[in-house]
C-alpha atoms as a PDB file:
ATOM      1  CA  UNK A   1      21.523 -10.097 -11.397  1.00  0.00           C
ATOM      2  CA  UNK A   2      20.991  -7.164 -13.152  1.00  0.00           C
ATOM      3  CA  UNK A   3      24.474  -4.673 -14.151  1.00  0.00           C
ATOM      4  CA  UNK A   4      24.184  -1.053 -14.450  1.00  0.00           C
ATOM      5  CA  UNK A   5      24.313  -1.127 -18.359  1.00  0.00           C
ATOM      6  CA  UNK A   6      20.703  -3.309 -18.003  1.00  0.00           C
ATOM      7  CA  UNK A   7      19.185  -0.985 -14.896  1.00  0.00           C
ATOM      8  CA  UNK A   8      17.325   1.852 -16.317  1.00  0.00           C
ATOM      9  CA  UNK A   9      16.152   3.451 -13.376  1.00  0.00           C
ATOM     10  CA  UNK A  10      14.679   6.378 -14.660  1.00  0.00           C
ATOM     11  CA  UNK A  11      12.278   4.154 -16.816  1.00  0.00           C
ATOM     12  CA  UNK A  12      11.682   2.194 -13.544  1.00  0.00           C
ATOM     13  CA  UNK A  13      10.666   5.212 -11.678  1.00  0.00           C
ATOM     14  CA  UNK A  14       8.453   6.483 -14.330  1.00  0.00           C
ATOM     15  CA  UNK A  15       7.023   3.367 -14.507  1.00  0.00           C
ATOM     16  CA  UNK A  16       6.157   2.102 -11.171  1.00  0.00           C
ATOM     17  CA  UNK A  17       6.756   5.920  -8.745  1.00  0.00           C
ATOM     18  CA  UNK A  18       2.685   6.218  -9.461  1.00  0.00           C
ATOM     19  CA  UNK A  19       1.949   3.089  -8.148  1.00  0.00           C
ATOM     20  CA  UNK A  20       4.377   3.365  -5.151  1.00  0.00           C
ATOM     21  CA  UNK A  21       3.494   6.808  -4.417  1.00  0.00           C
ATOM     22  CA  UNK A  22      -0.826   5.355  -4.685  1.00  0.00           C
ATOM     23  CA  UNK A  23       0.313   2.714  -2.398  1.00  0.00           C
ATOM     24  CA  UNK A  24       2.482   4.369   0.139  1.00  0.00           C
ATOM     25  CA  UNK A  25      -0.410   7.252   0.743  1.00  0.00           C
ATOM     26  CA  UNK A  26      -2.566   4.164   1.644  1.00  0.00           C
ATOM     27  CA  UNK A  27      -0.615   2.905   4.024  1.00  0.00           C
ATOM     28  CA  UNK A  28       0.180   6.223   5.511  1.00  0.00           C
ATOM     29  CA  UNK A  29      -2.664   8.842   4.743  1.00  0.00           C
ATOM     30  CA  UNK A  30      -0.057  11.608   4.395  1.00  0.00           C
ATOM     31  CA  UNK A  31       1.317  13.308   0.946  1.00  0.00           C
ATOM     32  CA  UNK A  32       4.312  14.310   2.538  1.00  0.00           C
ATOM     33  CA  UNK A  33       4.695  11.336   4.457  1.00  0.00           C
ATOM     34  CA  UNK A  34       3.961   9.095   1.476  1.00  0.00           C
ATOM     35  CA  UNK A  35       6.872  11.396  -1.297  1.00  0.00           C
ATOM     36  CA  UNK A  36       9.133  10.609   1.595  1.00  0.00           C
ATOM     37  CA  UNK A  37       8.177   6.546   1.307  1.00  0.00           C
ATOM     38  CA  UNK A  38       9.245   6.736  -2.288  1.00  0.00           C
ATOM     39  CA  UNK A  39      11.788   8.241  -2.068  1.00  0.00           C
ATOM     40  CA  UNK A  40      13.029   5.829   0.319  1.00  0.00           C
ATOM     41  CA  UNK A  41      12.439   3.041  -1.640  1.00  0.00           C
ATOM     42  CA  UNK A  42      13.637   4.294  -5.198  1.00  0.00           C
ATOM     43  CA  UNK A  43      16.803   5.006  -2.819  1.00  0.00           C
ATOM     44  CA  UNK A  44      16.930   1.718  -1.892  1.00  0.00           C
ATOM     45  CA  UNK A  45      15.893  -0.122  -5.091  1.00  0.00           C
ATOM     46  CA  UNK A  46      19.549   2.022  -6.694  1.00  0.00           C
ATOM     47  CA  UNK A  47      21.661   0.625  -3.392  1.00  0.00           C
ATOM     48  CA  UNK A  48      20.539  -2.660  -4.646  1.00  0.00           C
ATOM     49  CA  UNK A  49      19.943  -2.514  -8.495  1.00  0.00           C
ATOM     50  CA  UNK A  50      23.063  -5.264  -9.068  1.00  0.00           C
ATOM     51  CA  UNK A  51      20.247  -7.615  -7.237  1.00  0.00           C
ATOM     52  CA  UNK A  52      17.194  -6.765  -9.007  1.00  0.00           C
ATOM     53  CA  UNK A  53      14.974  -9.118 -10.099  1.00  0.00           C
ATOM     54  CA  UNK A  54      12.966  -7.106 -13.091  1.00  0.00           C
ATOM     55  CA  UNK A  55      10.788  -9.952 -13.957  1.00  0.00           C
ATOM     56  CA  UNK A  56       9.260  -9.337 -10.084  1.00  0.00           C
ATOM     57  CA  UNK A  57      10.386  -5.843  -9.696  1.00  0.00           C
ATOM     58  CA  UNK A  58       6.827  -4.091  -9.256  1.00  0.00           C
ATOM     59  CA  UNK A  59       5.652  -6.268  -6.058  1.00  0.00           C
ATOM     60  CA  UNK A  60       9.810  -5.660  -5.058  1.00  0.00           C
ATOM     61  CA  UNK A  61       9.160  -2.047  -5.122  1.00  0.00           C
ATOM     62  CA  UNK A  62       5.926  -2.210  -3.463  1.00  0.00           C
ATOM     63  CA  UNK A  63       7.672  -4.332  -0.475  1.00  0.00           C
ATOM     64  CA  UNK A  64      10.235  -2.092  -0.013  1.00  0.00           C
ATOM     65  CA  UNK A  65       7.790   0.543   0.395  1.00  0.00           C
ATOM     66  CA  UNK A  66       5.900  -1.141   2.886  1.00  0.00           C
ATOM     67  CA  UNK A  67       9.030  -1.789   4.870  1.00  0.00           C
ATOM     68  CA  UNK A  68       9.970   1.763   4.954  1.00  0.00           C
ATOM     69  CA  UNK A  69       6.640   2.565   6.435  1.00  0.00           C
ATOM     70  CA  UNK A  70       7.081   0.055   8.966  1.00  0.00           C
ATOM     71  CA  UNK A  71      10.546   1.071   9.681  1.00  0.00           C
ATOM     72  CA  UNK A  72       9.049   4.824  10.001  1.00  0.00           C
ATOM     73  CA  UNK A  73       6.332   3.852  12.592  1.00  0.00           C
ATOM     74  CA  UNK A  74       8.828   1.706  14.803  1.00  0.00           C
ATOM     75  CA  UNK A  75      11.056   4.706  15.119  1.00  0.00           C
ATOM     76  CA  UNK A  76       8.096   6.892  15.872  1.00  0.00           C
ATOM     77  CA  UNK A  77       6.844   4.289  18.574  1.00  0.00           C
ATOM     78  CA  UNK A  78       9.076   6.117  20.712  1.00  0.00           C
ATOM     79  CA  UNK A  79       7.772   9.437  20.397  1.00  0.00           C
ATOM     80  CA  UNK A  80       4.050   8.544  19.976  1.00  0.00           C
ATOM     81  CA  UNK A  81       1.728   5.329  20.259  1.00  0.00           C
ATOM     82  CA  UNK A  82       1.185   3.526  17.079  1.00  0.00           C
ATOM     83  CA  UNK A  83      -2.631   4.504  16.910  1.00  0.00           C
ATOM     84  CA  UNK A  84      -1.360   8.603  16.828  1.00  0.00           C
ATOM     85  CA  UNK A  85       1.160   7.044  14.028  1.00  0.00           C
ATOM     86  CA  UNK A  86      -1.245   5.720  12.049  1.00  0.00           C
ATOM     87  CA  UNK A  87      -3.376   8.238   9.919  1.00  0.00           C
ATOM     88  CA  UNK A  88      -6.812   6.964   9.252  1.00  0.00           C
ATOM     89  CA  UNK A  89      -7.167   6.355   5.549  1.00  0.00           C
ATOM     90  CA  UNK A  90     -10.960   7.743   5.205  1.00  0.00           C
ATOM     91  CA  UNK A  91     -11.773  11.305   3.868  1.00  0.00           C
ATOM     92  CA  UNK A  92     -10.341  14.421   5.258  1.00  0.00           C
ATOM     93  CA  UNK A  93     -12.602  16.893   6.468  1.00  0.00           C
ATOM     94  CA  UNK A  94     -11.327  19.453   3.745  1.00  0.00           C
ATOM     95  CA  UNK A  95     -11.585  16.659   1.100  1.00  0.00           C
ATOM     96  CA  UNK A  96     -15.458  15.816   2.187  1.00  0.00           C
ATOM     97  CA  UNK A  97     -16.816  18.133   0.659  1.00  0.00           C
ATOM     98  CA  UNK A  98     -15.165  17.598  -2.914  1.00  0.00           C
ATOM     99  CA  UNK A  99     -16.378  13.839  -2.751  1.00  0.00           C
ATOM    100  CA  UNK A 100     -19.745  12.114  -2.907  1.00  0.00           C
ATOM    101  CA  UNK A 101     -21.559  10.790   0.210  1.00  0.00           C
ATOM    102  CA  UNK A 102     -21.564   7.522  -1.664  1.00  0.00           C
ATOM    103  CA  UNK A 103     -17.684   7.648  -1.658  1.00  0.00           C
ATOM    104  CA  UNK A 104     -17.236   8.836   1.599  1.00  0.00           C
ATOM    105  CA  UNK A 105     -19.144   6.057   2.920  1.00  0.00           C
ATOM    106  CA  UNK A 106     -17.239   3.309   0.943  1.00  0.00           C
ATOM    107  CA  UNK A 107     -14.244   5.105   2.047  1.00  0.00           C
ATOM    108  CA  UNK A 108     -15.391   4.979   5.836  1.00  0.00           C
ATOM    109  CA  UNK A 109     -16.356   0.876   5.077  1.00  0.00           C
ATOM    110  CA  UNK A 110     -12.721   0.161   3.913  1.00  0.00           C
ATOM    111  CA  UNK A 111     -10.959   2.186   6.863  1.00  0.00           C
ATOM    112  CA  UNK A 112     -13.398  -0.557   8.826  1.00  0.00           C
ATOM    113  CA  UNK A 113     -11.256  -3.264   8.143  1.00  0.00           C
ATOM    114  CA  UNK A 114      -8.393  -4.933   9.516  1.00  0.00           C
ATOM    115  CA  UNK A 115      -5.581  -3.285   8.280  1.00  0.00           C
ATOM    116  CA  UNK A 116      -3.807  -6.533   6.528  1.00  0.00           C
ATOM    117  CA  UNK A 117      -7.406  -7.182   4.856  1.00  0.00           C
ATOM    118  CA  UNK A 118      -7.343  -3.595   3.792  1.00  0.00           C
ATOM    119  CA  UNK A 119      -3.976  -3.591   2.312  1.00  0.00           C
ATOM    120  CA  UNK A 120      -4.449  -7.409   0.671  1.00  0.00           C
ATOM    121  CA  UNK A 121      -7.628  -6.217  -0.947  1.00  0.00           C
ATOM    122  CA  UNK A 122      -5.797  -2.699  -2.043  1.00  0.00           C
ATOM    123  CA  UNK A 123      -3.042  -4.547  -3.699  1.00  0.00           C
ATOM    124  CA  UNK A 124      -5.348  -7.281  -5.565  1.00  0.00           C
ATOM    125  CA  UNK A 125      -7.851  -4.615  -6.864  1.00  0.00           C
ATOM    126  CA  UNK A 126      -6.277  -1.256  -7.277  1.00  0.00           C
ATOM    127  CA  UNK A 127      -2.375  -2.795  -7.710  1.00  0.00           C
ATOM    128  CA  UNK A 128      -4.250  -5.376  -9.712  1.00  0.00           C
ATOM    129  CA  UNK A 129      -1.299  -7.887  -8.278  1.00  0.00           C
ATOM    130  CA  UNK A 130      -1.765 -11.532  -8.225  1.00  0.00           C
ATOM    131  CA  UNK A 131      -1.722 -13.709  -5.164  1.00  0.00           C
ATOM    132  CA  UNK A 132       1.516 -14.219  -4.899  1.00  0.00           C
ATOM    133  CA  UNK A 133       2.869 -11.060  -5.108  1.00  0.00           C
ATOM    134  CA  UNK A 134       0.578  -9.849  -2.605  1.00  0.00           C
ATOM    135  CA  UNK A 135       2.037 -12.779  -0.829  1.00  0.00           C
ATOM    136  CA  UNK A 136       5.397 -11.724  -1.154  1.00  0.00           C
ATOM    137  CA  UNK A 137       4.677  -8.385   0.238  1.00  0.00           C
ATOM    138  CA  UNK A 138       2.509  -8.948   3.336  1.00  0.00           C
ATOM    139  CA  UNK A 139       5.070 -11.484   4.074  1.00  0.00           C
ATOM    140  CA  UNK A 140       2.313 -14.150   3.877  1.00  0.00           C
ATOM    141  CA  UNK A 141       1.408 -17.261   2.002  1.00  0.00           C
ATOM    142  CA  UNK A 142      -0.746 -16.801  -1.564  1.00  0.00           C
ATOM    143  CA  UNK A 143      -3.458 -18.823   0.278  1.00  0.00           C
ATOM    144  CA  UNK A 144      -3.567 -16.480   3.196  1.00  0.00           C
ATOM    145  CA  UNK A 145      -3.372 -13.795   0.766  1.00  0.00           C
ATOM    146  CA  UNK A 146      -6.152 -15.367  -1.149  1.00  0.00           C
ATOM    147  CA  UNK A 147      -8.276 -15.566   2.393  1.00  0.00           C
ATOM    148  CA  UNK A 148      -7.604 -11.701   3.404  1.00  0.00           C
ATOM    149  CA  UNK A 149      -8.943 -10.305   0.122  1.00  0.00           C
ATOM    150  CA  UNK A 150     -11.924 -12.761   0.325  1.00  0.00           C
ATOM    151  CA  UNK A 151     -12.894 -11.947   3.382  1.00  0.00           C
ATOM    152  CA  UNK A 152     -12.256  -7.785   2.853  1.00  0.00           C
ATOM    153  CA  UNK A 153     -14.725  -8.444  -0.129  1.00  0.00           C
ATOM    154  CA  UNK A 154     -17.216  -9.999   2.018  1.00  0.00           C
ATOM    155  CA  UNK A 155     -17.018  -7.401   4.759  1.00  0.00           C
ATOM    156  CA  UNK A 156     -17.167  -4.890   2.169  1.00  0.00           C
ATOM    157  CA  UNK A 157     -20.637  -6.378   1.169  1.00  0.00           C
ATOM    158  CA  UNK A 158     -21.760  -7.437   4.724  1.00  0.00           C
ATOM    159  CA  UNK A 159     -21.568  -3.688   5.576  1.00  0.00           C
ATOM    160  CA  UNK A 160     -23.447  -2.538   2.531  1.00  0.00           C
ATOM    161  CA  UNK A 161     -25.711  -4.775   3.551  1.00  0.00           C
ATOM    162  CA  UNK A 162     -25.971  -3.389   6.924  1.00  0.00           C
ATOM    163  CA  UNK A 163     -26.669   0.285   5.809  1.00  0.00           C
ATOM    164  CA  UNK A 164     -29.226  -0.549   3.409  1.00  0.00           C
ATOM    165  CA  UNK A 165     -27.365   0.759   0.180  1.00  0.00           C
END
């Protein structure tokens, strides 16, 4: 429990809004979209500071974020299938041309994988989040955690492999 005197949110946000904002734009593959997500979620993380755990707070934030995309697509469902909801997470057109070919084509092998795998692997090696956080976010056990970022790695390779690089 955690009482207003203890909270210091602004510290929180300047702290962890980078790393929400990094993984929100994953998930959605929109700026706008992805300010909105944080938003949400700092929201949130305020309307429920008095239960706060700060010892866990960072993979906290990160599920709240998560669920706020997932909340956003659900309500979109109505208005558009989830594949039109969904923005594809490789290089923009516009963006293409600022990036290496090398990138782009990592970029294009990642947006190849399932989207758990994806996100597992994002949060271990970009988030730099251990097991059981990423557990606690994906709603999933550390060993099936464990099993999606091991088998995103090996994709990874399998389909460097594949293109001869």
């Amino acid at each position: 429990m955690t009482t207003d005197a203890d909270f210091d949110f602004a510290g929180l946000y300047r702290r962890y809004a980078p790393s929400v904002f990094r993984y929100a734009l994953f998930l959605c593959g929109d700026r706008m979209q992805a300010e909105d997500i944080v938003s949400e979620t700092f929201v949130r993380v305020w309307g429920a500071r008095e239960r706060v755990d700060l010892s866990s707070v960072r993979s906290y934030l990160l599920a709240i974020a998560r669920n706020v995309f997932l909340q956003g697509l659900r309500r979109n469902r109505r208005e558009a299938p989830l594949d039109d909801a969904m923005s594809d997470p490789a290089p923009r057109p516009d963006a293409s041309h600022q990036i290496s070919a090398e990138l782009a084509r990592a970029m294009a092998d990642l947006a190849a994988l399932p989207e758990s795998d994806r996100t597992a692997l994002l949060l271990r090696v970009d988030e730099e989040l251990s097991y059981d956080d990423i557990a606690s976010i994906l709603d999933i056990t550390p060993v099936a955690a464990r099993v999606k970022v091991h088998r995103a790695r090996a994709r990874l390779t399998q389909m460097r492999k594949d293109s001869g690089s």
